[in-house]
Protein backbone atom coordinates (compact mmCIF):
# COMPACT_ATOMS: atom_id res chain seq x y z
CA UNK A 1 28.33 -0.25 5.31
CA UNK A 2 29.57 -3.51 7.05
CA UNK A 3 27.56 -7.18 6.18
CA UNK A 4 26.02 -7.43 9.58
CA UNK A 5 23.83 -4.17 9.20
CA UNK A 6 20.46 -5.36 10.91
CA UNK A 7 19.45 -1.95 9.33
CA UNK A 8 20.54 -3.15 5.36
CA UNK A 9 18.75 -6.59 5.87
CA UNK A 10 15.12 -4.93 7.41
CA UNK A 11 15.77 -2.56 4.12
CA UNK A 12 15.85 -5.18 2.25
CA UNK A 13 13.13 -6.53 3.30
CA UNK A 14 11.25 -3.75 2.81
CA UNK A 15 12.21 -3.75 -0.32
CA UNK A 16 10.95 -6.90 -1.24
CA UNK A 17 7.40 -6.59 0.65
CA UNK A 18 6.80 -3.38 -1.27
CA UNK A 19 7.71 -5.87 -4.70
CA UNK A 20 5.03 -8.07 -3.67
CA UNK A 21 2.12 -5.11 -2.89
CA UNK A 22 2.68 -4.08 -6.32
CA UNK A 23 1.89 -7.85 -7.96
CA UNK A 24 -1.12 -8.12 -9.95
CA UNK A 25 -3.22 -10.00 -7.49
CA UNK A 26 -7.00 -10.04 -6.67
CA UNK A 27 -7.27 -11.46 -3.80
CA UNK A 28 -8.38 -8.98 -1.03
CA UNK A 29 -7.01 -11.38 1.53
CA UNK A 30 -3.40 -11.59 0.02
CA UNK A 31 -2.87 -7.49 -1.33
CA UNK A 32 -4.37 -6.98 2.47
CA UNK A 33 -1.60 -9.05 4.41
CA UNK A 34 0.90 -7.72 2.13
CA UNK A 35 0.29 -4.16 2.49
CA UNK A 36 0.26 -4.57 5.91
CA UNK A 37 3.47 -6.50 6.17
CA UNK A 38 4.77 -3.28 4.45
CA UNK A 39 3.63 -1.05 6.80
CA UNK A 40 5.20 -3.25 10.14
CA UNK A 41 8.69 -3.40 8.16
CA UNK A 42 8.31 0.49 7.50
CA UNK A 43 8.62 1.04 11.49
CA UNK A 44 10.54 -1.66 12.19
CA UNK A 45 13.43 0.09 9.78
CA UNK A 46 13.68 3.28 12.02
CA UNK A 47 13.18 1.78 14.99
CA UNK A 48 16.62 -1.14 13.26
CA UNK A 49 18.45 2.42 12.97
CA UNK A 50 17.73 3.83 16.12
CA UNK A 51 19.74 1.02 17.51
CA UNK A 52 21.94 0.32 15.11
CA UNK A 53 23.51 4.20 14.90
CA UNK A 54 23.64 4.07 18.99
CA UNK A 55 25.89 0.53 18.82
CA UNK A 56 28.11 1.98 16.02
CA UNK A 57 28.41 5.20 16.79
CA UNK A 58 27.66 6.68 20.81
CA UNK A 59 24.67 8.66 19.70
CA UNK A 60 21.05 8.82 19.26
CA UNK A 61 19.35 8.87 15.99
CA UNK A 62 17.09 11.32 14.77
CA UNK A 63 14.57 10.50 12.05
CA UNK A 64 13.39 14.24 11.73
CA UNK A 65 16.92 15.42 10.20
CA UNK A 66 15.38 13.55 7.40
CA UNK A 67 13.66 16.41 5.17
CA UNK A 68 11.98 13.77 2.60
CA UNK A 69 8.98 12.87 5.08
CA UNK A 70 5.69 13.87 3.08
CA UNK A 71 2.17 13.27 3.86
CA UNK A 72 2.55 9.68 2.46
CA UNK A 73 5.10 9.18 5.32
CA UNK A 74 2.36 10.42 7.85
CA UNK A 75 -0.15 8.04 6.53
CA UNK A 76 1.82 5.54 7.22
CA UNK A 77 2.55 6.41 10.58
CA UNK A 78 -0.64 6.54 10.95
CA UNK A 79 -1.64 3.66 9.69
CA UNK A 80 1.08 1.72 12.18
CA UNK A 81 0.02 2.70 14.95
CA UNK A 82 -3.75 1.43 14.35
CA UNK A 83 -2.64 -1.65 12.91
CA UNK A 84 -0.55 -1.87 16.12
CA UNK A 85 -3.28 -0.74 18.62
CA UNK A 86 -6.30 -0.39 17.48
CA UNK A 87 -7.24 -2.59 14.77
CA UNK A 88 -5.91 -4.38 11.40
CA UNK A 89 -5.54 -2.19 7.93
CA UNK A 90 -8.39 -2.95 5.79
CA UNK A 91 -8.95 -2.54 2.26
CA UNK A 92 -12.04 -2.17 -0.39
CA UNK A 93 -11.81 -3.26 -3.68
CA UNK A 94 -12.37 -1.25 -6.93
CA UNK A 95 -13.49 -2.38 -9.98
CA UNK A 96 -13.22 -0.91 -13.45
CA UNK A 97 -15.25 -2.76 -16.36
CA UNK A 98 -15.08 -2.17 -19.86
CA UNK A 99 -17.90 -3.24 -21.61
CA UNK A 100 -18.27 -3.29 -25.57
CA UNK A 101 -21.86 -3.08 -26.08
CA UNK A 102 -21.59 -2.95 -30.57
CA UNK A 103 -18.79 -3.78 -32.31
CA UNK A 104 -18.06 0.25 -33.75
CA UNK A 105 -18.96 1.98 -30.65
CA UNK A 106 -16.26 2.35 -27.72
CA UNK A 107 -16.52 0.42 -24.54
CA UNK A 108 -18.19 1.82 -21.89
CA UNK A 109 -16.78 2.00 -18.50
CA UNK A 110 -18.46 1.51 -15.67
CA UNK A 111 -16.78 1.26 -12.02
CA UNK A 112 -16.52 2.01 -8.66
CA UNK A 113 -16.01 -0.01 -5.17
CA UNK A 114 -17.22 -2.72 -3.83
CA UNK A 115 -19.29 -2.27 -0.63
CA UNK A 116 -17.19 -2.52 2.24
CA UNK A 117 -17.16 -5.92 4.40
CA UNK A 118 -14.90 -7.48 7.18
CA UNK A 119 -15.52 -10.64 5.17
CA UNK A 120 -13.47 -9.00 2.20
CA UNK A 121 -10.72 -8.55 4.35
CA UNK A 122 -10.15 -12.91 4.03
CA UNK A 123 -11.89 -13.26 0.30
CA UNK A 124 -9.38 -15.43 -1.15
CA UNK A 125 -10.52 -14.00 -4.57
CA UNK A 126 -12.44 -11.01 -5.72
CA UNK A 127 -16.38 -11.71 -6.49
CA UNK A 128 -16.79 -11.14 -10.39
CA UNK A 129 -21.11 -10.88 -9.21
CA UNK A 130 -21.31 -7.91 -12.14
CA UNK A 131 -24.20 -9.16 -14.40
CA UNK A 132 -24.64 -6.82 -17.23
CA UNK A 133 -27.47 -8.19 -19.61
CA UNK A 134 -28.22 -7.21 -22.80
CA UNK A 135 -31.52 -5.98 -23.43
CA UNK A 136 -31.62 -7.13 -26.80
CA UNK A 137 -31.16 -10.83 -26.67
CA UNK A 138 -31.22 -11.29 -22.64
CA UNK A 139 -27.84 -12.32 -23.24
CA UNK A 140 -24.83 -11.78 -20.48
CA UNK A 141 -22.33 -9.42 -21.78
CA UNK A 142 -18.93 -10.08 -21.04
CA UNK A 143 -16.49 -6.99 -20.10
CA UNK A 144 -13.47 -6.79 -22.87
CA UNK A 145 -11.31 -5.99 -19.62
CA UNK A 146 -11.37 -6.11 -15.84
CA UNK A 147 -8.71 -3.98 -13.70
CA UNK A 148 -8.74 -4.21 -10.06
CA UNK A 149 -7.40 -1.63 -7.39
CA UNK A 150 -7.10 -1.77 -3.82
CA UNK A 151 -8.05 0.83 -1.65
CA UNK A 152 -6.90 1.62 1.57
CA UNK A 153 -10.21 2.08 4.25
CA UNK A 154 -8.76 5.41 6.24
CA UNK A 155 -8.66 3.91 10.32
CA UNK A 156 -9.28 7.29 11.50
CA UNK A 157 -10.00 10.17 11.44
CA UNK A 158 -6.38 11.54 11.43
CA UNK A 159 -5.68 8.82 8.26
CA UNK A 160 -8.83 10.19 6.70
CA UNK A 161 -7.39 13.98 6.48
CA UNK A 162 -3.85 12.56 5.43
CA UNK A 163 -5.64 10.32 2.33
CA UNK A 164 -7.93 13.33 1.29
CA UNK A 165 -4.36 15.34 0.51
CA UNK A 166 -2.86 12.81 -0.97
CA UNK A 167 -5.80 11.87 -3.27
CA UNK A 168 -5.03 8.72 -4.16
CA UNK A 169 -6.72 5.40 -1.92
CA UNK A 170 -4.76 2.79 -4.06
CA UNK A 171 -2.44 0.65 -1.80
CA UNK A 172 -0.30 -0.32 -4.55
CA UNK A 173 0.22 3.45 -5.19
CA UNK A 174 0.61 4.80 -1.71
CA UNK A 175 3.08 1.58 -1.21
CA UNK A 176 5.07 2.67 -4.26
CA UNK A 177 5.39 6.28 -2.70
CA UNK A 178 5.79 5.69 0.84
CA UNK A 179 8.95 3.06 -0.27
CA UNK A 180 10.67 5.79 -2.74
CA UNK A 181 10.50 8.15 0.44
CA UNK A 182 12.19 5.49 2.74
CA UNK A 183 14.64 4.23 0.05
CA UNK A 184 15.95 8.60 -0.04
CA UNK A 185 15.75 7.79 4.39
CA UNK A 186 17.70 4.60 4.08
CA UNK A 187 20.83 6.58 1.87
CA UNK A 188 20.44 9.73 3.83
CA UNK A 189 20.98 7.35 6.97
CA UNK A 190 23.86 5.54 5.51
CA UNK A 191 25.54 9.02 4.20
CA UNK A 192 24.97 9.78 8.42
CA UNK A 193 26.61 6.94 9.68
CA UNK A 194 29.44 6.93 7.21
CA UNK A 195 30.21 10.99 8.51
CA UNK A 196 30.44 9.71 12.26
């Protein structure tokens, strides 16, 4: 493919915002903007190929030769066009704790999200407001680990049907997925423009 590929360079950017979703971060704010920065570049890359293929080669594109599109794929879609039109993606954040209560007994986990909030959506950092007390000595007990996931908040109704199938709220996850399906679009559409 030549250097001056519009469609290579929005790839590659792609590439890179789907690098930083997956960084350990726990700041709502930051995971937010970059999941959503992923989602923009993910139609912005057809919509690069649309006009790239009809400048190089005298014919339309068509995205649904592509058999790799899955239910991830839709959710994204989805996702676009409210982030586009209706309102910004927004996330929750969940929590897993492991607490070691004695020394010989395995931790105990307890988890589970965070209540929802529009203020989240800016929190430069995520609360740590967990107070665990031990009944024994009134003391504060400390969790032996914290692990943080981001879940996607389902827009509407539509995203909500797509999500339950998929099974799986975690943005870093459904990022993951979502680029390994437009990484197999991206060859397939240079194997397409190479035949023409």
């Amino acid at each position: 493919m030549s250097e001056d590929s519009i469609v290579t360079v929005t790839f590659q950017d792609l590439s890179d915002a789907a690098s930083d979703v997956s960084l350990a971060d726990t700041s709502p704010r930051v995971v937010r903007q970059r999941f959503a920065k992923f989602i923009n570049l993910s139609q912005q890359l057809t919509s690069h190929m649309c006009k790239e293929y009809k400048a190089k080669t005298g014919q339309s594109w068509d995205a649904g030769g592509f058999d790799g599109w899955n239910d991830v794929t839709e959710l994204f879609k989805e996702l676009r066009n409210e982030d586009q039109h209706v309102r910004p993606v927004s996330i929750v954040l969940h929590e897993r704790l492991r607490i070691r209560v004695w020394d010989d007994t395995p931790d105990i986990i307890i988890e589970g999200p965070w209540e929802y909030s529009l203020e989240d959506q800016l929190a430069k950092e995520a609360r740590n407001d967990l107070d665990i007390i031990d009944p024994t000595t009134a003391e504060r007990i400390l969790p032996t680990k914290r692990e943080i996931e981001f879940h996607l908040v389902p827009p509407s109704p539509i995203a909500k049907s797509l999500l339950d199938r998929i099974n799986d709220p975690n943005v870093q996850t459904l990022t993951e997925e979502c680029f390994n399906v437009l990484t197999n679009y991206y060859r397939y559409y240079q194997r397409q423009l190479a035949e023409s």
